[in-house]
Protein backbone atom coordinates (compact mmCIF):
# COMPACT_ATOMS: atom_id res chain seq x y z
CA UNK A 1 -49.68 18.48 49.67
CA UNK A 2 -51.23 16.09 46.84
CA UNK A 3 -49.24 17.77 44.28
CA UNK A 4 -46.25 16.54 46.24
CA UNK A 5 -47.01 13.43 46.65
CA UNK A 6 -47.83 13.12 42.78
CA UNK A 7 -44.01 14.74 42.45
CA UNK A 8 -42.65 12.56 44.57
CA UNK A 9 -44.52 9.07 43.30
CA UNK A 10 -43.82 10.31 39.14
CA UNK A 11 -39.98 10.59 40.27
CA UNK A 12 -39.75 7.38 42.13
CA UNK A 13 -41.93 5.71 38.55
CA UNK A 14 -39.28 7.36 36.40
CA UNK A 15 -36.20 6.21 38.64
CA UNK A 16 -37.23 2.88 38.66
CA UNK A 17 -38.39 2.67 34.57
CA UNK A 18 -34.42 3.79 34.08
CA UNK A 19 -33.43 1.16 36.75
CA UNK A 20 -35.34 -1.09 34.83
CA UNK A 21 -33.88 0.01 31.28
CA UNK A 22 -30.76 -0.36 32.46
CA UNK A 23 -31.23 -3.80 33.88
CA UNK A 24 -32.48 -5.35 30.34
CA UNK A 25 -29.58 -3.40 28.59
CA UNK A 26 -27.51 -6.40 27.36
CA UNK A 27 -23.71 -6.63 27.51
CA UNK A 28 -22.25 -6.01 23.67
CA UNK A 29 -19.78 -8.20 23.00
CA UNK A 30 -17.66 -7.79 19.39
CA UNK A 31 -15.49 -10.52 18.00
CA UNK A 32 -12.90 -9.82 15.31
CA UNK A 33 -10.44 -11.99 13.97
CA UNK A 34 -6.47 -11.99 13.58
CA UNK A 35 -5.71 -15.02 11.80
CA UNK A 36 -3.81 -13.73 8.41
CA UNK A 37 -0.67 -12.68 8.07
CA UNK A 38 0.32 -9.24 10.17
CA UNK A 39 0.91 -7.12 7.98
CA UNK A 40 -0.35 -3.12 7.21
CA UNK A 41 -3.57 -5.38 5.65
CA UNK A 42 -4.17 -6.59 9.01
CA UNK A 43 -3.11 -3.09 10.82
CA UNK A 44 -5.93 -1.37 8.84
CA UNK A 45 -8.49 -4.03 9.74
CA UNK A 46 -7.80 -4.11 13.47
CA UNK A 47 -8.18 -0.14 13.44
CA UNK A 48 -11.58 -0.46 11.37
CA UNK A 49 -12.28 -3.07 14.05
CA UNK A 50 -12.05 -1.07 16.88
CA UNK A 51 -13.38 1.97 15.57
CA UNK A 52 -16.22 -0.20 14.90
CA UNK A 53 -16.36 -1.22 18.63
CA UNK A 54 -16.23 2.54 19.46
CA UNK A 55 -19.23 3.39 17.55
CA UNK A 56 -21.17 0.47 18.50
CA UNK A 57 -20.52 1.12 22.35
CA UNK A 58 -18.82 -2.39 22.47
CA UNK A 59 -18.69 -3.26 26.37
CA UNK A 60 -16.28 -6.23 25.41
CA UNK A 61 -13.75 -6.52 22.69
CA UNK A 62 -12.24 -10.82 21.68
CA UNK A 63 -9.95 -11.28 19.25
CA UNK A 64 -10.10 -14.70 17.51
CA UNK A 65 -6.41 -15.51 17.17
CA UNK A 66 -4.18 -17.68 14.67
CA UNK A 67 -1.26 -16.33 13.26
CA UNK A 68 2.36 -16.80 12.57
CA UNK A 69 3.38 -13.07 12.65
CA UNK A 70 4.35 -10.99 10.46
CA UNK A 71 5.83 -7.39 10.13
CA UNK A 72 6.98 -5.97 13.21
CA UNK A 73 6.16 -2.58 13.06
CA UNK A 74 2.63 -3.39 12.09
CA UNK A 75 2.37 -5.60 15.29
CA UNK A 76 3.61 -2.65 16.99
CA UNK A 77 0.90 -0.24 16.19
CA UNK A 78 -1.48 -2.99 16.47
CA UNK A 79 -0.42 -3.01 20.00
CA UNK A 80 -0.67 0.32 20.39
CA UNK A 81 -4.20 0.51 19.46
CA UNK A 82 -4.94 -2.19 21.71
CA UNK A 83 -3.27 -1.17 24.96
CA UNK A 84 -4.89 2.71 24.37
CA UNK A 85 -8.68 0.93 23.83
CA UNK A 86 -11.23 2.00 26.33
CA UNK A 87 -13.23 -0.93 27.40
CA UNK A 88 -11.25 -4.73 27.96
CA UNK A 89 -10.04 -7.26 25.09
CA UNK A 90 -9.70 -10.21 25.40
CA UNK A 91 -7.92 -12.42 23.33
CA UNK A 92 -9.08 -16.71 22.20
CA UNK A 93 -6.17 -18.02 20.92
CA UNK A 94 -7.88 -20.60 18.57
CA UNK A 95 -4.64 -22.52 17.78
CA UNK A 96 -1.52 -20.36 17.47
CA UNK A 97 -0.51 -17.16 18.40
CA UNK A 98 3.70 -16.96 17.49
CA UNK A 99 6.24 -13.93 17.21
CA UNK A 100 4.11 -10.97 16.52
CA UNK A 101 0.91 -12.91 17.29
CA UNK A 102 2.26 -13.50 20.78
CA UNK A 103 3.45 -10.17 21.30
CA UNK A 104 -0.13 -8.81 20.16
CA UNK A 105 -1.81 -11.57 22.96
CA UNK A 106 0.32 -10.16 25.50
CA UNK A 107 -1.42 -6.85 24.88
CA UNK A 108 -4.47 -8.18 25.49
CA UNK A 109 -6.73 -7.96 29.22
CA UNK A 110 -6.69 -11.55 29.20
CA UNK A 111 -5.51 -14.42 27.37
CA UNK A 112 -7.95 -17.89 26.75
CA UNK A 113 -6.57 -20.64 24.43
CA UNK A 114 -8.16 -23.54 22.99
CA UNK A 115 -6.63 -27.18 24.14
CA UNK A 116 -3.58 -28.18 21.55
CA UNK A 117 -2.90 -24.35 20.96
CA UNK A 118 0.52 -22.68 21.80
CA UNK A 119 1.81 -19.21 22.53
CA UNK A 120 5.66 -18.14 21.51
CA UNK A 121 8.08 -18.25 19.03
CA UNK A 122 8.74 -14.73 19.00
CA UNK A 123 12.28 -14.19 17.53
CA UNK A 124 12.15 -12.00 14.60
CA UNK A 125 13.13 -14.01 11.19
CA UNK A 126 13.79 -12.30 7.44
CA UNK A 127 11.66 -14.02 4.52
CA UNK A 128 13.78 -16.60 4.47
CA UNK A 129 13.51 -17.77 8.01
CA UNK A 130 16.78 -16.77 8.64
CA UNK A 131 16.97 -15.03 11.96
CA UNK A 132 17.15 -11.42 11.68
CA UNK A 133 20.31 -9.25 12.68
CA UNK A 134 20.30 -8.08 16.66
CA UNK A 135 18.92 -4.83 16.34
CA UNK A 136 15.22 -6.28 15.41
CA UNK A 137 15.34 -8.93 18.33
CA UNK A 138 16.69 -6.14 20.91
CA UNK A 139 13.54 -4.17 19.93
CA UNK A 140 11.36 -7.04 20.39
CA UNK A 141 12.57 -7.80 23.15
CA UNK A 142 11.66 -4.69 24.53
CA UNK A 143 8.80 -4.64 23.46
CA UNK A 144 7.23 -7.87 24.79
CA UNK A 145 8.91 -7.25 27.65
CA UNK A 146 7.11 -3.40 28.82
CA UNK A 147 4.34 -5.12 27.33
CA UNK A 148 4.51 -7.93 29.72
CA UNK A 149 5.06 -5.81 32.56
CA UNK A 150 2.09 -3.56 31.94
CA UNK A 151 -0.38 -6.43 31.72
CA UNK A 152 1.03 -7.43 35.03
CA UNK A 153 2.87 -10.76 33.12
CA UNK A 154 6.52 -12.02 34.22
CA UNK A 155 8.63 -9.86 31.73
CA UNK A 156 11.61 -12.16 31.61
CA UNK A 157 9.43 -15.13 29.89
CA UNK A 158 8.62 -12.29 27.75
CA UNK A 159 11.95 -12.02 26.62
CA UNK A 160 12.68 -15.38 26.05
CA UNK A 161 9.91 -15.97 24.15
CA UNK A 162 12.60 -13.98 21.60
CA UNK A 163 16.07 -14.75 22.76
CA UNK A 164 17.54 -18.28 23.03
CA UNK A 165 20.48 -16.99 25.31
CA UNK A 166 18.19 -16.59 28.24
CA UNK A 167 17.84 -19.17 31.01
CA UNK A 168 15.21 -19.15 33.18
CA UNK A 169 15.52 -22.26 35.26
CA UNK A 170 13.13 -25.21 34.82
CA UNK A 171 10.83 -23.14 32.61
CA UNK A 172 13.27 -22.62 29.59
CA UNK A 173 16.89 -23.62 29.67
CA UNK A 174 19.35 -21.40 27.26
CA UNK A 175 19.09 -22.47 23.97
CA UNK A 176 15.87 -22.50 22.73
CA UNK A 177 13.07 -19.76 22.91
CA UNK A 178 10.18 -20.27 24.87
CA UNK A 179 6.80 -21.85 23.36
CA UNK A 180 3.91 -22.32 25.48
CA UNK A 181 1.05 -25.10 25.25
CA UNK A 182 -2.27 -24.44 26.90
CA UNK A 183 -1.13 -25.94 29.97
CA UNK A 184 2.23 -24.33 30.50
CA UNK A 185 0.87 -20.69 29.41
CA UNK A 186 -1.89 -21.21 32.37
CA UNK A 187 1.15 -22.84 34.95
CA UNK A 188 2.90 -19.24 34.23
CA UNK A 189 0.32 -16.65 34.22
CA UNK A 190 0.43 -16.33 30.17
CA UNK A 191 -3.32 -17.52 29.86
CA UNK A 192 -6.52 -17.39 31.75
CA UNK A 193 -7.94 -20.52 31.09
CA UNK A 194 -8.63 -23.51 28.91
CA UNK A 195 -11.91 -22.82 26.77
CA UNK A 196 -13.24 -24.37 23.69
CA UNK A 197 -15.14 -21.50 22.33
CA UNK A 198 -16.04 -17.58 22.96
CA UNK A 199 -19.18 -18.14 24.77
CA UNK A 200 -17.16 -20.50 27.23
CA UNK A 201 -15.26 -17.49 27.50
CA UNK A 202 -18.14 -14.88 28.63
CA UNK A 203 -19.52 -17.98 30.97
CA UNK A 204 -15.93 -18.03 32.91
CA UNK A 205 -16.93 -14.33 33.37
CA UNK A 206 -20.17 -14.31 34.48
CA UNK A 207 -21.24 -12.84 31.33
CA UNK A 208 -25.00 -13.86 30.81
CA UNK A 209 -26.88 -11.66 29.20
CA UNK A 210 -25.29 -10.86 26.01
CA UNK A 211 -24.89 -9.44 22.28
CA UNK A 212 -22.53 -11.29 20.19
CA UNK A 213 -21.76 -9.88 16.94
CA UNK A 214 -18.66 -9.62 14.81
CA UNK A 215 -16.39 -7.41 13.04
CA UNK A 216 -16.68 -8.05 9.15
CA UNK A 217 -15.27 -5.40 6.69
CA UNK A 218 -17.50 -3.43 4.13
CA UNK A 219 -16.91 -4.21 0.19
CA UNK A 220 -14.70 -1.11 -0.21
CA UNK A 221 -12.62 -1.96 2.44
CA UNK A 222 -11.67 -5.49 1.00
CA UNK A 223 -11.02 -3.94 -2.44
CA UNK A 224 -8.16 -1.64 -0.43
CA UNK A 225 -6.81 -4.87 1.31
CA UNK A 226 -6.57 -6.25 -1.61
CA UNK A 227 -4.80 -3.41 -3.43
CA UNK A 228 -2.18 -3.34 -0.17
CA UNK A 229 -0.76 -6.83 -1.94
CA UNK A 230 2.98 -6.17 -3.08
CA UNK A 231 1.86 -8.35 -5.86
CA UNK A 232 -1.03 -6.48 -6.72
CA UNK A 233 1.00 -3.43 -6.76
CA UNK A 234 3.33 -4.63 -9.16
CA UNK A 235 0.69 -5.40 -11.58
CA UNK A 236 -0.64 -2.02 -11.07
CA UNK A 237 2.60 -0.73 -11.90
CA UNK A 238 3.38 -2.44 -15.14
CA UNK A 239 -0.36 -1.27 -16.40
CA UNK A 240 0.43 2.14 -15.71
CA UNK A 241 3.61 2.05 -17.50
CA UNK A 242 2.19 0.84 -20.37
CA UNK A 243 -0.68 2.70 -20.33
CA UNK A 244 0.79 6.01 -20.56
CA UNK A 245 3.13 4.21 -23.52
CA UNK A 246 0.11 3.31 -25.37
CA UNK A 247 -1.36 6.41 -24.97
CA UNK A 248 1.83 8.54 -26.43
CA UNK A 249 1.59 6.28 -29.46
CA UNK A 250 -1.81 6.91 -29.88
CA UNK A 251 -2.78 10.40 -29.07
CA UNK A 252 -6.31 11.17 -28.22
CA UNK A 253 -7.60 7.68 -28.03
CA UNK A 254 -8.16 8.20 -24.90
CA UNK A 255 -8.59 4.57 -22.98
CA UNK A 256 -4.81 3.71 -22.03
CA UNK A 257 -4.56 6.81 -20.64
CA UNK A 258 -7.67 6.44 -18.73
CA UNK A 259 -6.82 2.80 -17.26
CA UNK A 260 -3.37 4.51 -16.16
CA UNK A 261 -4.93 7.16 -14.60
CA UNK A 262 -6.99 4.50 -12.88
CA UNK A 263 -4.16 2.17 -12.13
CA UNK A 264 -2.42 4.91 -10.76
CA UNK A 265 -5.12 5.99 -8.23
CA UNK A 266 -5.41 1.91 -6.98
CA UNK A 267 -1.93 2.45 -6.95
CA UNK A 268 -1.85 5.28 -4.45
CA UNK A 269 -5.31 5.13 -2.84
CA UNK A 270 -4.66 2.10 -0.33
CA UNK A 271 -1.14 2.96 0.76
CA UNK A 272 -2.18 6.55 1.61
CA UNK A 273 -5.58 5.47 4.16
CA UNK A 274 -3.53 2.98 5.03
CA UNK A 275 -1.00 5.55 6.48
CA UNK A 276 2.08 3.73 4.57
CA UNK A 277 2.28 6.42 1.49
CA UNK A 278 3.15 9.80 3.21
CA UNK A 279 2.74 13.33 1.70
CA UNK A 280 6.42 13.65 0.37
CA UNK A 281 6.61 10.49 -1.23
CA UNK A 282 3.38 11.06 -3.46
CA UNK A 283 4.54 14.38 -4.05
CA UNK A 284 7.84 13.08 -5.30
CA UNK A 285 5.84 10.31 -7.68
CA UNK A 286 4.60 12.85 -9.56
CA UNK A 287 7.23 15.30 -9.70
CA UNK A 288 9.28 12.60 -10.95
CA UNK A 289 6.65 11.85 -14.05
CA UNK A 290 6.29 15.32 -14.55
CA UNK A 291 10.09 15.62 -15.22
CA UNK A 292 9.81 12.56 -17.30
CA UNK A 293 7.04 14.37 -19.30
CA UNK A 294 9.67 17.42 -19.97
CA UNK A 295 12.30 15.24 -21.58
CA UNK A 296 9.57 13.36 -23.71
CA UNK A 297 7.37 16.35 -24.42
CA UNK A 298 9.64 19.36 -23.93
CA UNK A 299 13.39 18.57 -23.76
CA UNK A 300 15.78 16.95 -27.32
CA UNK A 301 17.04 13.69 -26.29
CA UNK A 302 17.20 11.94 -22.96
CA UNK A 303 19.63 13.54 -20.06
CA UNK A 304 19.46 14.54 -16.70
CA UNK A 305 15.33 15.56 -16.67
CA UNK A 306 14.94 11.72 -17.67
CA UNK A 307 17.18 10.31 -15.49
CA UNK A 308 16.27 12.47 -12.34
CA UNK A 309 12.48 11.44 -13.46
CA UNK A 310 12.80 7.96 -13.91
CA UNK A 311 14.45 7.96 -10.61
CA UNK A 312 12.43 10.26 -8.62
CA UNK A 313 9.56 7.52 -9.78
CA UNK A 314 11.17 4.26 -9.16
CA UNK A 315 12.42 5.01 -5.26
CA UNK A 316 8.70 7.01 -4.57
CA UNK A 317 7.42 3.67 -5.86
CA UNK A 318 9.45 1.55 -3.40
CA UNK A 319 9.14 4.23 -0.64
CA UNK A 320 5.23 4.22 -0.97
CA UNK A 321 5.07 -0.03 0.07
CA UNK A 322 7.60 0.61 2.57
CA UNK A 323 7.03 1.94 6.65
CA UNK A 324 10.29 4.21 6.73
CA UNK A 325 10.48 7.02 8.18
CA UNK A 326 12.21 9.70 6.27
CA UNK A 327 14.67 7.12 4.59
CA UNK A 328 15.04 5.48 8.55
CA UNK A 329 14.54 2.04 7.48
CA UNK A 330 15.77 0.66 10.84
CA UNK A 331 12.58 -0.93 11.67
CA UNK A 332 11.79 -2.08 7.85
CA UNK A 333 12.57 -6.14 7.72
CA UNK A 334 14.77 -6.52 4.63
CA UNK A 335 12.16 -8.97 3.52
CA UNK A 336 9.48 -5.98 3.09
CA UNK A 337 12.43 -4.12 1.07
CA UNK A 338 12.56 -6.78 -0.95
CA UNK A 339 9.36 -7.47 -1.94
CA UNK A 340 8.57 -3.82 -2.73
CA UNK A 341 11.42 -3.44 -4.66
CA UNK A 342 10.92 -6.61 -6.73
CA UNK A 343 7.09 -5.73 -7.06
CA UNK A 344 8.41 -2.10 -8.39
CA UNK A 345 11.00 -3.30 -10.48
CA UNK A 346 9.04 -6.29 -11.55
CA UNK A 347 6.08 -4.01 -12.92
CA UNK A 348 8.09 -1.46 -14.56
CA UNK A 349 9.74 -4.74 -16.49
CA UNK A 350 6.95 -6.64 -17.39
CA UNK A 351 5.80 -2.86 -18.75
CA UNK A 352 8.88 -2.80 -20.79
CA UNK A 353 8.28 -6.14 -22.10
CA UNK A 354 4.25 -5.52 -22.88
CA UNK A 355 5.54 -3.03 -24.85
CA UNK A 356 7.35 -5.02 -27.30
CA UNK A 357 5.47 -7.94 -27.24
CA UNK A 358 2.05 -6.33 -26.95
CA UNK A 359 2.99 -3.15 -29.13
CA UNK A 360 3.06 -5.08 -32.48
CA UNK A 361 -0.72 -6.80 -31.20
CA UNK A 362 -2.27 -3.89 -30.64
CA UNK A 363 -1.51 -2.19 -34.09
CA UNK A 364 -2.90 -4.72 -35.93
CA UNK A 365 -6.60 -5.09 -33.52
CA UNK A 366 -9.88 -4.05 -34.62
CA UNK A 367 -10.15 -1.13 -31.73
CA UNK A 368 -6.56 0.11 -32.95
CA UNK A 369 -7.23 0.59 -36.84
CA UNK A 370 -10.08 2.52 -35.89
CA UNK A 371 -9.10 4.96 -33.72
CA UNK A 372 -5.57 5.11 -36.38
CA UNK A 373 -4.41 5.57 -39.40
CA UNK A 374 -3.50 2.00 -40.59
CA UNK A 375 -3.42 1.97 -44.34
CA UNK A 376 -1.67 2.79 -46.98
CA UNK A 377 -1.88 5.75 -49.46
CA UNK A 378 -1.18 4.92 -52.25
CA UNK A 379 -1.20 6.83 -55.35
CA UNK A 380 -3.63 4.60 -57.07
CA UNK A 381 -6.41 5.27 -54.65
CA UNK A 382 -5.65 8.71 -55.53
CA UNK A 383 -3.42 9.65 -52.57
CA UNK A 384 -0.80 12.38 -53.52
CA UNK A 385 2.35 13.57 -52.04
CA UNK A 386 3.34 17.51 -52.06
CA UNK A 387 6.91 17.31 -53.31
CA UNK A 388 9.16 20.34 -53.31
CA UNK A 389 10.16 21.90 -56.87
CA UNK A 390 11.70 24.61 -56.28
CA UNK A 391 15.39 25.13 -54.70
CA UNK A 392 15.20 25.65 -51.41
CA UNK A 393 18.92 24.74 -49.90
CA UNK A 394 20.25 27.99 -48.52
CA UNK A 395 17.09 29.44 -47.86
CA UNK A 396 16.83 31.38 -44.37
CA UNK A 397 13.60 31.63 -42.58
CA UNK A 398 12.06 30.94 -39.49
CA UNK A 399 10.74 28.63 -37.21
CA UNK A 400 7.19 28.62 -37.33
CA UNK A 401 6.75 25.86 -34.32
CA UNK A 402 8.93 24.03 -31.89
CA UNK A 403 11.09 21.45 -33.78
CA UNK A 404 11.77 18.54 -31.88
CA UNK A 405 13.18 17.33 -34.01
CA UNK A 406 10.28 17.78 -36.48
CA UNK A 407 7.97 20.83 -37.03
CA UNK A 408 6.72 23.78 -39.45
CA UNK A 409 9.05 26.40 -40.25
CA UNK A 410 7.93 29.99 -42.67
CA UNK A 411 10.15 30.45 -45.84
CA UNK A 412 8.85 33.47 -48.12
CA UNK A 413 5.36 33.69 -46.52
CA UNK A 414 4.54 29.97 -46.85
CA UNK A 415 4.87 26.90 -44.74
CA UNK A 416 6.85 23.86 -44.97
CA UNK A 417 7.11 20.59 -42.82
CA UNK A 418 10.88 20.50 -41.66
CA UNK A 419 13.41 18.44 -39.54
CA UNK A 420 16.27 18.70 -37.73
CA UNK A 421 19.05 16.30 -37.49
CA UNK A 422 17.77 15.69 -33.38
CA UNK A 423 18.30 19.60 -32.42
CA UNK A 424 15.94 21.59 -30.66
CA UNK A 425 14.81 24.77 -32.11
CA UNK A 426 12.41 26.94 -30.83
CA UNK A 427 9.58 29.04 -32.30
CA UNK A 428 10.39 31.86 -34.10
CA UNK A 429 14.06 31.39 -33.96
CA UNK A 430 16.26 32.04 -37.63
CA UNK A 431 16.61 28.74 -39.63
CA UNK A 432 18.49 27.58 -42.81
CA UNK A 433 17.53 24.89 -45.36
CA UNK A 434 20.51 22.58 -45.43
CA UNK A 435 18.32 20.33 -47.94
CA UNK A 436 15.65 19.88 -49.93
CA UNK A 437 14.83 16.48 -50.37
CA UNK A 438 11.92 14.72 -50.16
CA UNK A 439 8.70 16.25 -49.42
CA UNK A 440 10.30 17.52 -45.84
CA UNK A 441 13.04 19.95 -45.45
CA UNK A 442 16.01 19.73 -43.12
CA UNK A 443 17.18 22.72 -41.33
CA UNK A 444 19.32 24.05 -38.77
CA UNK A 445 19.32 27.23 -36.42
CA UNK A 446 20.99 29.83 -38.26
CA UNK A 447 23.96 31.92 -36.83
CA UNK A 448 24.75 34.80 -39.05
C-alpha cells in the first residue's frame, strides 16, 4: 500500500515539474526583414529565414517590411513559402509595402503598419516604369486576388490594388489603383492595427513572455547574394573570358587559368543554390566551351564547332540569370532579360577589349617576363639558328605530329619543324616539301 502511494505522489511530482517546465517555456518570436529589392537575392533569404524559424522551433514568425517590389515570380514563391509555413507570420509594415511587397503582406496571418505607411501599388511595371503588357497584370491579379481570399481579405480590393479599370464605389473609383494609408487599410480589413514597433505588436496579442531574436544571414550566405548581382555577374564573365585568353597565350603559367576556373565557379555557384541555374543549362555552358576548345585546340580555322560553341555559351549564360522554364519566358519581366543579357554581353565585351588593351601590359610586367620568353636571341650572345642546307623541295615524308598549321614532320629518318599554308594534317599522314626556306619547311598532304 506505501509503495503505491510513493507511485502515485512521484507521478503527481513529475506531472506537475513538466506543468511547470512548460509554464516558464517562453514564446520564440523571429523577426526577419524584407526591405530590399524582391528579387531571387531576397527569395533565397526569406527561405534561409524560415528554415531558420523551423530549426529554432519559432512559435511566431514578423516580417519587417519596406519595399517597392520587384520580380514577380520571386514574390510568387516567396508567397508560396509563406502561405505553406507551419506556425503564424505576421507582417509590420514599417513604411511601405507596394506591388510585390503588397502582394507578399497579403500572404501574411496578419498585417500591422506603422502610422504614415501605405499598402498598394501593385500593377506590374518593366524597368522603365512603363506598365507591363496584360498578361503580367492578369496574373497578378490572380494572384492577389486567391491570395486575398485565402487570408479571408475582400478579393476585389485585391485586384484593384493592380488594375485601374476597376471601380469599387467610394473606396476606389476607375482610374487609379488602389493605395492604402494606415487608416484606410484598417477601415477595409487590409491591416490589424496601428503599432509603432514589434513589441507593440506581441502586446496587442497578449504576448508576454517572450524571445525576440532575428534572422541575420551567415558570411557565406552574403558572399552568394552578392554574387546573384547581374552586375557582378558580368564582371565575372569578362574575367573568365580573359582568363582562359591569357592562359592560351601563356601555357603553363598557370594563374589566369586558375582565376577563370574560380570566376567560373562564383559564376555558377549562386545561381544553382539559388535554384535559378538548372541542370541543362550548366550542362550546355560547358558543352558549349568544350566545342570552343575543339576549334581552338583540335579543328583548322573557325566554322561551325566555334560558332555552335560560342553560342551554346552566350544563351547558357543568359539562361543561367534568367527564371524560364524550358525557354517559357512568359513570366520573365523583359527588364530581367535585359539586364542578363547586357550583363552577358557586357562581360564577354569588356573581355574582348581587356584583351587588347591589357594584352600589350601584361607582356611587358615583371610576373610576365618571368614565367616567358621575352628577349631576344641574338647571334651575338651566341644564339644560333639551324638553317636548312640541303634541298629539300620535293621531298615526301611524313607527318610526324598534328600540323595545325605548324608541327614536326620525318624526312629520311630525321625531323624537321614544318608548316602548312592553314591545312590540317594529321599524324602520320604522307607529306611533300613544297619549300625550303627559312629554317621551317612548308608542306602539304601528299596525294600520289
Amino acid at each position: 500500500m506505501a509503495s503505491k502511494q510513493r507511485m502515485r505522489l512521484t507521478l503527481l511530482f513529475l506531472f506537475l515539474l513538466t506543468s511547470l517546465v512548460g509554464f516558464a517555456q517562453k514564446t520564440r518570436v523571429m523577426v526577419m526583414e524584407i526591405k530590399e529589392t524582391i528579387d531571387p537575392r531576397m527569395k533565397r533569404y526569406v527561405d534561409l529565414a524560415l528554415d531558420h524559424a523551423r530549426s529554432t522551433e519559432a512559435d511566431i514568425v514578423i516580417i519587417e517590411m519596406d519595399t517597392y517590389g520587384g520580380i514577380l515570380t520571386d514574390a510568387k514563391e516567396i508567397v508560396d513559402a509563406i502561405m505553406s509555413f507551419e506556425k503564424p507570420i505576421w507582417v509590420y509594415i514599417n513604411r511601405d509595402a507596394a506591388s510585390a511587397g503588397a502582394l507578399i503582406s497579403i500572404a501574411c496571418d496578419s498585417i500591422y503598419m506603422s502610422p504614415g505607411a501605405t499598402i498598394g501599388a501593385a500593377t506590374v511595371v518593366e524597368a522603365t516604369g512603363e506598365k507591363a503588357p496584360d498578361k503580367y497584370q492578369s496574373y497578378m491579379r490572380s494572384i492577389m486576388r486567391s491570395t486575398a481570399e485565402e487570408r479571408g481579405r475582400d478579393p476585389r480590393i485585391a485586384e484593384a490594388m493592380v488594375d485601374e479599370q476597376i471601380d469599387l464605389d467610394t473606396i476606389s473609383p476607375a482610374g487609379q489603383v488602389i493605395t492604402f494609408s494606415t487608416s484606410e487599410a484598417i477601415q477595409y480589413g487590409y491591416c490589424e492595427g496601428k503599432v509603432n514597433s514589434i513589441e507593440e505588436i506581441l502586446e496587442r496579442n497578449a504576448v508576454k513572455d517572450y524571445e525576440l531574436y532575428r534572422f541575420n544571414l551567415s558570411g557565406t550566405e552574403k558572399i552568394i547574394a552578392f554574387f546573384l548581382n547581374p552586375f557582378i555577374s558580368g564582371l565575372l564573365i569578362l574575367i573568365i573570358i580573359g582568363g582562359i585568353y591569357f592562359e592560351m597565350q601563356t601555357p603553363g603559367v598557370g594563374f589566369p587559368g586558375f582565376t577563370a576556373l574560380v570566376a567560373l565557379i562564383l559564376y555558377l555557384v549562386p545561381y544553382y543554390l539559388n535554384g535559378l541555374a538548372e541542370n541543362w543549362e550548366i550542362i550546355a555552358l560547358f558543352v558549349g566551351i568544350a566545342l570552343l576548345a575543339v576549334e581552338i585546340f583540335v579543328l583548322p580555322g573557325f566554322g561551325i564547332a566555334g560558332i555552335a560553341g560560342i553560342t551554346l555559351m552566350v544563351s547558357s549564360m543568359i539562361l543561367i540569370m534568367l527564371n524560364n522554364d524550358w525557354f517559357d519566358f512568359g513570366l520573365v519581366p523583359t527588364s530581367s532579360i535585359v539586364f542578363a543579357t547586357a550583363a552577358t554581353l557586357g562581360g564577354i565585351a569588356g573581355g574582348i577589349a581587356l584583351l587588347f588593351i591589357g594584352g600589350s601590359r601584361l607582356t611587358k610586367s615583371k610576373y610576365f617576363q618571368t614565367v616567358a620568353l621575352t628577349d631576344t636571341q641574338e647571334r651575338s650572345k651566341g644564339y644560333t639558328a639551324s638553317f636548312i642546307n640541303e634541298p629539300m623541295k620535293g621531298k615526301i615524308g611524313k607527318a610526324y605530329t598534328v600540323l595545325r598549321p605548324s608541327g614536326k614532320v620525318m624526312i629520311d629518318d630525321r625531323i624537321y619543324d614544318a608548316y602548312t599554308r592553314g591545312d590540317y594534317i594529321d599524324k602520320d599522314a604522307e607529306i611533300i616539301v613544297v619549300s625550303d626556306e627559312g629554317t621551317s619547311l612548308q608542306v602539304r598532304r601528299h596525294t600520289p
